[in-house]
Structures are given as structure tokens and as C-alpha cells.
N, C-alpha and C. Protein backbone atom coordinates (compact mmCIF):
# COMPACT_ATOMS: atom_id res chain seq x y z
N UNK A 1 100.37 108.48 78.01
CA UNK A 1 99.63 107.28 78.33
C UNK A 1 99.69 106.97 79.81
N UNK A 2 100.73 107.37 80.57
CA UNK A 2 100.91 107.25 81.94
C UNK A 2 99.94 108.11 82.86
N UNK A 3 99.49 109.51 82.68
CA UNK A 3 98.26 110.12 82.78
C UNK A 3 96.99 109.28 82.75
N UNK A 4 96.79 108.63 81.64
CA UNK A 4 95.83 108.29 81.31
C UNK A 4 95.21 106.88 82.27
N UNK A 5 96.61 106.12 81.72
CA UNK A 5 96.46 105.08 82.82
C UNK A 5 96.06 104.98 84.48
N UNK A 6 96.68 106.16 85.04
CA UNK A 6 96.99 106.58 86.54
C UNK A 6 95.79 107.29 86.37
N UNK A 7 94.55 108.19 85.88
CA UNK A 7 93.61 108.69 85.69
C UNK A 7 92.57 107.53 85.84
N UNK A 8 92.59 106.48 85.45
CA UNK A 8 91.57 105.61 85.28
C UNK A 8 91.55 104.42 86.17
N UNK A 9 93.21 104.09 86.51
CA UNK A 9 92.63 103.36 87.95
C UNK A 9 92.27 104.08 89.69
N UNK A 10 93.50 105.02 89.35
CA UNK A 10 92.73 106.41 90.48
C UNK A 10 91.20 105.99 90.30
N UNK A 11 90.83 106.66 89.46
CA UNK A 11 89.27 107.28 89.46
C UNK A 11 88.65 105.60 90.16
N UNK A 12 88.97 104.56 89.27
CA UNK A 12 88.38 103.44 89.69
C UNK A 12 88.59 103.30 91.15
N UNK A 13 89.29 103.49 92.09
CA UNK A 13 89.64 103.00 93.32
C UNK A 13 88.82 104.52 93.92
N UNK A 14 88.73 105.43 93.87
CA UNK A 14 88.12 106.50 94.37
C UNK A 14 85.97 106.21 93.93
N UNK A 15 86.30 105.63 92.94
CA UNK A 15 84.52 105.27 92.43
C UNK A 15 84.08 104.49 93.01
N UNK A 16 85.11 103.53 93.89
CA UNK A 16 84.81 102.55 94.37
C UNK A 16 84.36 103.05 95.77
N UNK A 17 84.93 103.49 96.49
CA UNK A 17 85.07 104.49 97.59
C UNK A 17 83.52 105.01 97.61
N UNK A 18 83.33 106.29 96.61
CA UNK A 18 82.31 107.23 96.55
C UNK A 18 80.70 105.84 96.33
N UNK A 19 81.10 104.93 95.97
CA UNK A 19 80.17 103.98 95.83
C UNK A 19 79.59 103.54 97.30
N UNK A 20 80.56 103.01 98.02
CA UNK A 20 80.14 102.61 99.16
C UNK A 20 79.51 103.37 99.77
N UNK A 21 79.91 104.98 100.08
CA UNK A 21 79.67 105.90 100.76
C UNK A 21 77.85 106.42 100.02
N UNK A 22 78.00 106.13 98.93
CA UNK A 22 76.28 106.18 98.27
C UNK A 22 75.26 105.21 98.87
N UNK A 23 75.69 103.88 98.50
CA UNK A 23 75.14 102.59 98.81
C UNK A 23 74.83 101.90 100.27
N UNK A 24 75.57 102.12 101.06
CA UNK A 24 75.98 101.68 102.09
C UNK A 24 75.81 102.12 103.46
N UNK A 25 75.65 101.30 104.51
CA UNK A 25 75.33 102.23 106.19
C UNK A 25 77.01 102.45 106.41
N UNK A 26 78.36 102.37 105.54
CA UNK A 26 79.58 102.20 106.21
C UNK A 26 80.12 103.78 106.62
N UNK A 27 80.27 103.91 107.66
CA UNK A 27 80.96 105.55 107.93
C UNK A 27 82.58 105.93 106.94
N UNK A 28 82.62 106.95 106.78
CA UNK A 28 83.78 107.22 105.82
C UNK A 28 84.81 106.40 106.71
N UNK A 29 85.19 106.54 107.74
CA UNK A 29 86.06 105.92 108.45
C UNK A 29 86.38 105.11 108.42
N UNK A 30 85.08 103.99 108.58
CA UNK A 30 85.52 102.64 108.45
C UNK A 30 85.62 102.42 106.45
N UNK A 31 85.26 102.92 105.84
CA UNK A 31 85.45 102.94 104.38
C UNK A 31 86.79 102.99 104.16
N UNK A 32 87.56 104.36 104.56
CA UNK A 32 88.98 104.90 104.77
C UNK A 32 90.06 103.80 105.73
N UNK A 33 89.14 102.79 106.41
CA UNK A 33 90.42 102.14 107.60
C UNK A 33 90.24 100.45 106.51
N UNK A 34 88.86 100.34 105.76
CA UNK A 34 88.53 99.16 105.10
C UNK A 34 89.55 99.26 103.20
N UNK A 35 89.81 100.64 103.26
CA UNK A 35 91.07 100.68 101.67
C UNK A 35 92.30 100.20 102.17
N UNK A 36 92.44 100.83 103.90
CA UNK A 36 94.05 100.79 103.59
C UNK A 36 94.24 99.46 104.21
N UNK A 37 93.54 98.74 104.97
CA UNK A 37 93.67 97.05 104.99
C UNK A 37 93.35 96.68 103.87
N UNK A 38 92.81 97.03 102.88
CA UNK A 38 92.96 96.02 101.60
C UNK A 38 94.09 96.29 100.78
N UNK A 39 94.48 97.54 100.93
CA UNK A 39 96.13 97.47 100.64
C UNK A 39 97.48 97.16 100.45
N UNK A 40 96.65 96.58 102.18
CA UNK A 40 98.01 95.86 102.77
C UNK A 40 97.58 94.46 102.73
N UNK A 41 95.80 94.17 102.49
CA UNK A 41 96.03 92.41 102.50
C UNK A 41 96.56 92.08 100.65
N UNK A 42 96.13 93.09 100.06
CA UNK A 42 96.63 93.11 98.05
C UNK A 42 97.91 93.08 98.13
N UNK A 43 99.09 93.51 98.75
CA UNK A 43 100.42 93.96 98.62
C UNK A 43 100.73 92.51 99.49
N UNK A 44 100.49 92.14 100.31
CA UNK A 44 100.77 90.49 100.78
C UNK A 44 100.17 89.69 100.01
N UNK A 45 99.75 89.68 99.44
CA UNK A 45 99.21 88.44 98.26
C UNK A 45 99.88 88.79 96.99
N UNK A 46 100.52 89.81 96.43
CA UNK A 46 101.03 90.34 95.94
C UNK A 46 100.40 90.62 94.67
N UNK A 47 99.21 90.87 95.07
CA UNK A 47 98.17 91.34 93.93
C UNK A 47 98.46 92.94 93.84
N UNK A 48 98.90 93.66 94.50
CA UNK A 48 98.85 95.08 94.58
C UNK A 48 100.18 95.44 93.99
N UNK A 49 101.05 95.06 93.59
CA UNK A 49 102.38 95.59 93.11
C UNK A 49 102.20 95.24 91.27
N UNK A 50 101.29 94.51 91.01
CA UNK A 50 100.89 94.34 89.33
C UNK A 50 100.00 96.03 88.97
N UNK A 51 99.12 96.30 90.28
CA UNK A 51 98.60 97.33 90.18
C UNK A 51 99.14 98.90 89.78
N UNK A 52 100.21 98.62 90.84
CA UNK A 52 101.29 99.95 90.83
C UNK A 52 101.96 100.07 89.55
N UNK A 53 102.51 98.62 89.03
CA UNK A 53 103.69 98.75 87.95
C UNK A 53 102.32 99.20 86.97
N UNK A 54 101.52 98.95 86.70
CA UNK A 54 100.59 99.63 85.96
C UNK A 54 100.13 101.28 86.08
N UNK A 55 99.74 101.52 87.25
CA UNK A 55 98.98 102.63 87.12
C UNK A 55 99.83 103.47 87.79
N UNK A 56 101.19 103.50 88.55
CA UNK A 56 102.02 103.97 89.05
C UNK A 56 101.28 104.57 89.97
N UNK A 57 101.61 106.37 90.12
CA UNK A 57 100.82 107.07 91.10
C UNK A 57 98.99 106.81 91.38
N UNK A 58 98.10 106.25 90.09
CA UNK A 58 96.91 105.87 90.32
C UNK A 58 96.67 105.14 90.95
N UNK A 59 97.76 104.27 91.84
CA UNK A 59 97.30 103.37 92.76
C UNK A 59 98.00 104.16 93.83
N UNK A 60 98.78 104.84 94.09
CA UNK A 60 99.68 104.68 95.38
C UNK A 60 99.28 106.00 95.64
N UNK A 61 98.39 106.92 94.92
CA UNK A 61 98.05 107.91 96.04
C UNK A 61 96.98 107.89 96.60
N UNK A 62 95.94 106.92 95.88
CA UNK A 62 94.69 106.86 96.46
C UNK A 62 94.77 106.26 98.36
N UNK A 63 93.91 105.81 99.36
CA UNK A 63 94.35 105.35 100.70
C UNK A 63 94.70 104.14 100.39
N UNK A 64 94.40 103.35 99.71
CA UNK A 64 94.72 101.98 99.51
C UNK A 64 96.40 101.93 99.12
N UNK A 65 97.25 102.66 98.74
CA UNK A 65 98.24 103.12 98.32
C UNK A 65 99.09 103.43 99.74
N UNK A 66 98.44 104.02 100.62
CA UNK A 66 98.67 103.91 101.84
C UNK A 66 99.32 102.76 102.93
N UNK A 67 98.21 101.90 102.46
CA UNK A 67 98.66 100.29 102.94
C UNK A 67 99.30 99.87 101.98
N UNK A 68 99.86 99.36 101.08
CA UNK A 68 100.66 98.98 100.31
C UNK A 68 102.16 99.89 100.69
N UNK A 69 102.13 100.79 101.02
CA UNK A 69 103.42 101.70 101.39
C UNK A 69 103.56 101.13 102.60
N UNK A 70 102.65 100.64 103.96
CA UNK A 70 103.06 100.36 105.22
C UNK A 70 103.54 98.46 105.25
N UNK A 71 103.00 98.36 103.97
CA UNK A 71 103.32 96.46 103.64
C UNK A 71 104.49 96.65 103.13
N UNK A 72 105.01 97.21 101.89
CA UNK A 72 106.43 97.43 102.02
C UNK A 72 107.53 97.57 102.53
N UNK A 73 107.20 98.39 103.34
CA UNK A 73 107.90 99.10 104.56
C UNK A 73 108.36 97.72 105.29
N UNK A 74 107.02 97.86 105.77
CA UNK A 74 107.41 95.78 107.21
C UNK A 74 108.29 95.08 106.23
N UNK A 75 107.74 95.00 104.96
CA UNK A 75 108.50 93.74 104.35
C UNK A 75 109.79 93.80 104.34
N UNK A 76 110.71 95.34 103.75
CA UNK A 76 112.12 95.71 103.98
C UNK A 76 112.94 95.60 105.21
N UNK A 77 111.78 96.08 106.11
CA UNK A 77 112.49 95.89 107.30
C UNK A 77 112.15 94.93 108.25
N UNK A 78 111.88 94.17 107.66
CA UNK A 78 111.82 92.90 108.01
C UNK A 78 112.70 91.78 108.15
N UNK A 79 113.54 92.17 106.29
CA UNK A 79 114.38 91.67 105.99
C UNK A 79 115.69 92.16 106.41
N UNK A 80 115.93 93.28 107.01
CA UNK A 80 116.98 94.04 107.31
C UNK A 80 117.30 93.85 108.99
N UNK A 81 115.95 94.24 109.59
CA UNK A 81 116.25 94.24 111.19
C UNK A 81 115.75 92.69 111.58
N UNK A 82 114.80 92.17 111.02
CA UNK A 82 114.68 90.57 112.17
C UNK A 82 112.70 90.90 112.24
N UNK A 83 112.07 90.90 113.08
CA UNK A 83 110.90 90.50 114.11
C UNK A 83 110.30 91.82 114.41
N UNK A 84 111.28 92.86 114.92
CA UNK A 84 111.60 94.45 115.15
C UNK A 84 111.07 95.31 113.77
N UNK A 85 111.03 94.72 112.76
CA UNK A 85 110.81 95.06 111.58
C UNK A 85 109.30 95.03 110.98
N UNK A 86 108.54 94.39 111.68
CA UNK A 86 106.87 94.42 111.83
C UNK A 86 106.89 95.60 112.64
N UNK A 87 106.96 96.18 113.65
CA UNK A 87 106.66 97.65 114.07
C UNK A 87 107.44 98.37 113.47
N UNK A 88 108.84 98.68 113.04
CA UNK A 88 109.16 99.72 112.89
C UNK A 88 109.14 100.19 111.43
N UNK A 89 108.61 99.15 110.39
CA UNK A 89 109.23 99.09 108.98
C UNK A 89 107.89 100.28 108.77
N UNK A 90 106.38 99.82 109.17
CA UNK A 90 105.40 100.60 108.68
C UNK A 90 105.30 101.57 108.90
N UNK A 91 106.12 102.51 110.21
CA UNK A 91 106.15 103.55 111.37
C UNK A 91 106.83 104.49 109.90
N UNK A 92 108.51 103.94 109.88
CA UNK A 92 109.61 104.43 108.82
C UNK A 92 109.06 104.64 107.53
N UNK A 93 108.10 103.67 107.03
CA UNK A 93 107.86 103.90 105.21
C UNK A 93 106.86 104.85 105.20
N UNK A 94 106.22 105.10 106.29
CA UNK A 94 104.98 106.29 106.10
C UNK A 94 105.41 107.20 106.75
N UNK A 95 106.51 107.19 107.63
CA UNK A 95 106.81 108.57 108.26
C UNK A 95 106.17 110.04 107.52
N UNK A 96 106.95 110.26 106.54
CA UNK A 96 106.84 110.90 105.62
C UNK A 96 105.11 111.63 105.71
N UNK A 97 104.45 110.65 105.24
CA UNK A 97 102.82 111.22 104.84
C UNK A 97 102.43 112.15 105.93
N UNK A 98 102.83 110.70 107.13
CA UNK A 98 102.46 111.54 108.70
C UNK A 98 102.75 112.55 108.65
N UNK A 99 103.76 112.70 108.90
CA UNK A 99 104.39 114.19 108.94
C UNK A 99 103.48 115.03 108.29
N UNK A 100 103.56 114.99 107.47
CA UNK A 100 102.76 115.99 106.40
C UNK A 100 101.41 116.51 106.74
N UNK A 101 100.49 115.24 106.39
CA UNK A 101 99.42 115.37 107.47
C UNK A 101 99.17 116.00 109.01
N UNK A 102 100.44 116.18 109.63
CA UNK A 102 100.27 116.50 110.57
C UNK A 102 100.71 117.86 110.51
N UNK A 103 101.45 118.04 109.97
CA UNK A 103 101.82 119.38 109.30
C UNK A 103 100.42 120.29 109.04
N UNK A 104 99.57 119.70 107.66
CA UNK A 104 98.97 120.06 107.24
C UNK A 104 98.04 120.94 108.23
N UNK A 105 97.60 119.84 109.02
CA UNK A 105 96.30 119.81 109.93
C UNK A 105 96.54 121.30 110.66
N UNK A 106 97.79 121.51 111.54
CA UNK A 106 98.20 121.88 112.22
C UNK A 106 98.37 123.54 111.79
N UNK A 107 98.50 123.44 110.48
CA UNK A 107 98.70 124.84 109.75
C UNK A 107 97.32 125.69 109.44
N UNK A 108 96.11 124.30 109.04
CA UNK A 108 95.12 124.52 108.88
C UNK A 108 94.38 125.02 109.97
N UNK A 109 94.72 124.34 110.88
CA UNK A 109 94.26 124.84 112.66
C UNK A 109 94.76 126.59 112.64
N UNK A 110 95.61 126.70 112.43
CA UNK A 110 95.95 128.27 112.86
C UNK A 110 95.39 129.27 111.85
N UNK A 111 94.82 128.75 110.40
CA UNK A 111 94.65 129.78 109.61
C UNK A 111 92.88 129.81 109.43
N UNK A 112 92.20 129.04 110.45
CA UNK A 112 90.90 128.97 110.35
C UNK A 112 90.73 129.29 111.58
N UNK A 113 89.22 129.76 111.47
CA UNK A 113 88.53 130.31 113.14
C UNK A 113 87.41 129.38 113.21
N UNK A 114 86.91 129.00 114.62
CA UNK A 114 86.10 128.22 114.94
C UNK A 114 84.94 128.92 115.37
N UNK A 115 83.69 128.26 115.06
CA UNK A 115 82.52 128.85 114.54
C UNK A 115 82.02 128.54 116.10
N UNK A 116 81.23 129.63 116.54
CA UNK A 116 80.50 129.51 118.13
C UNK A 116 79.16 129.23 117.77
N UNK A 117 78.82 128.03 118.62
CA UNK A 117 77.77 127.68 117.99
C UNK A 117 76.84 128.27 119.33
């Protein structure tokens, strides 16, 4: 049932996505920079953590999942370091992805050739 669940709000938050990008003059970008501020304004209102305990990974891997990981983050270290904890909490709770992503990119760069136009 946890599949199922995480299958159907995924898809919903990704339908939502592929919607705009149908409908809409919005560039993926600003689509992609407009999930993960609603992430983080859902996870401060604390509408976004009813989401998670529900759909677990169906919310938190989609980008909106993104911001909710960098609202967390501030919020812990917020409570831990003081003021200091608005820059460094979101830097620390996403480290991780970054990395990866940057990883990724970087690996992808060396195993592809660039097309001469």
C-alpha cells in the first residue's frame, strides 16, 4: 500500500508539473524554481509534512520534496545554532543531493561527446 500511495501522489505532483509545461508560457525553470518554493512555503505552514507522513518518498523525491528538505534543514538548525542557522541549515540538509548532482553532471560530461554544430 506504501507503493501505491507514493505512486499516486508522485504522479500527482509530477502531473501537475507536466500540466503547466502543456498549458502554460512558464519555462521548465521557472516551473522547477516555482515547486521547490512551494515546498518550502507548504513545509512552513506545515501543510507539507501531512503530505510526507502520507506518501513518504511520493512527496520527497519529486522537486517540491526538495524545498521541504531545505525548510527542514533551516528549521533544525535554527534551533541548534541561533540566526546562522537560516544559511547554513539549507546548505547542510541538501548537501547530499548537491553533491550527487554534481557528481552526476560531471560524470555525464566525460562519458558524452559534444556535437559540432
Amino acid at each position: 500500500m506504501d507503493y501505491v500511495r507514493a505512486f499516486i501522489i508522485g504522479g500527482l505532483i509530477c502531473a501537475i508539473g507536466q500540466i503547466l509545461i502543456d498549458k502554460t508560457a512558464l519555462t521548465p525553470a521557472r516551473i522547477l524554481t516555482g515547486f521547490t518554493i512551494a515546498g518550502i512555503v507548504l513545509t512552513a505552514l506545515g501543510l507539507y509534512q501531512p503530505i510526507v507522513d502520507f506518501a513518504q518518498q511520493g512527496a520527497t523525491v519529486p522537486i517540491s520534496g526538495f524545498g521541504y528538505l531545505m525548510a527542514e534543514g533551516v528549521k533544525k538548525a535554527v534551533k541548534a545554532d541561533g540566526f546562522i542557522g537560516i544559511i547554513t541549515g539549507a546548505l547542510s540538509a541538501s548537501a547530499g543531493g548537491i553533491g550527487a548532482a554534481i557528481t552526476g553532471s560531471v560524470i555525464a560530461g566525460f562519458l558524452s561527446k559534444s556535437k559540432e554544430k
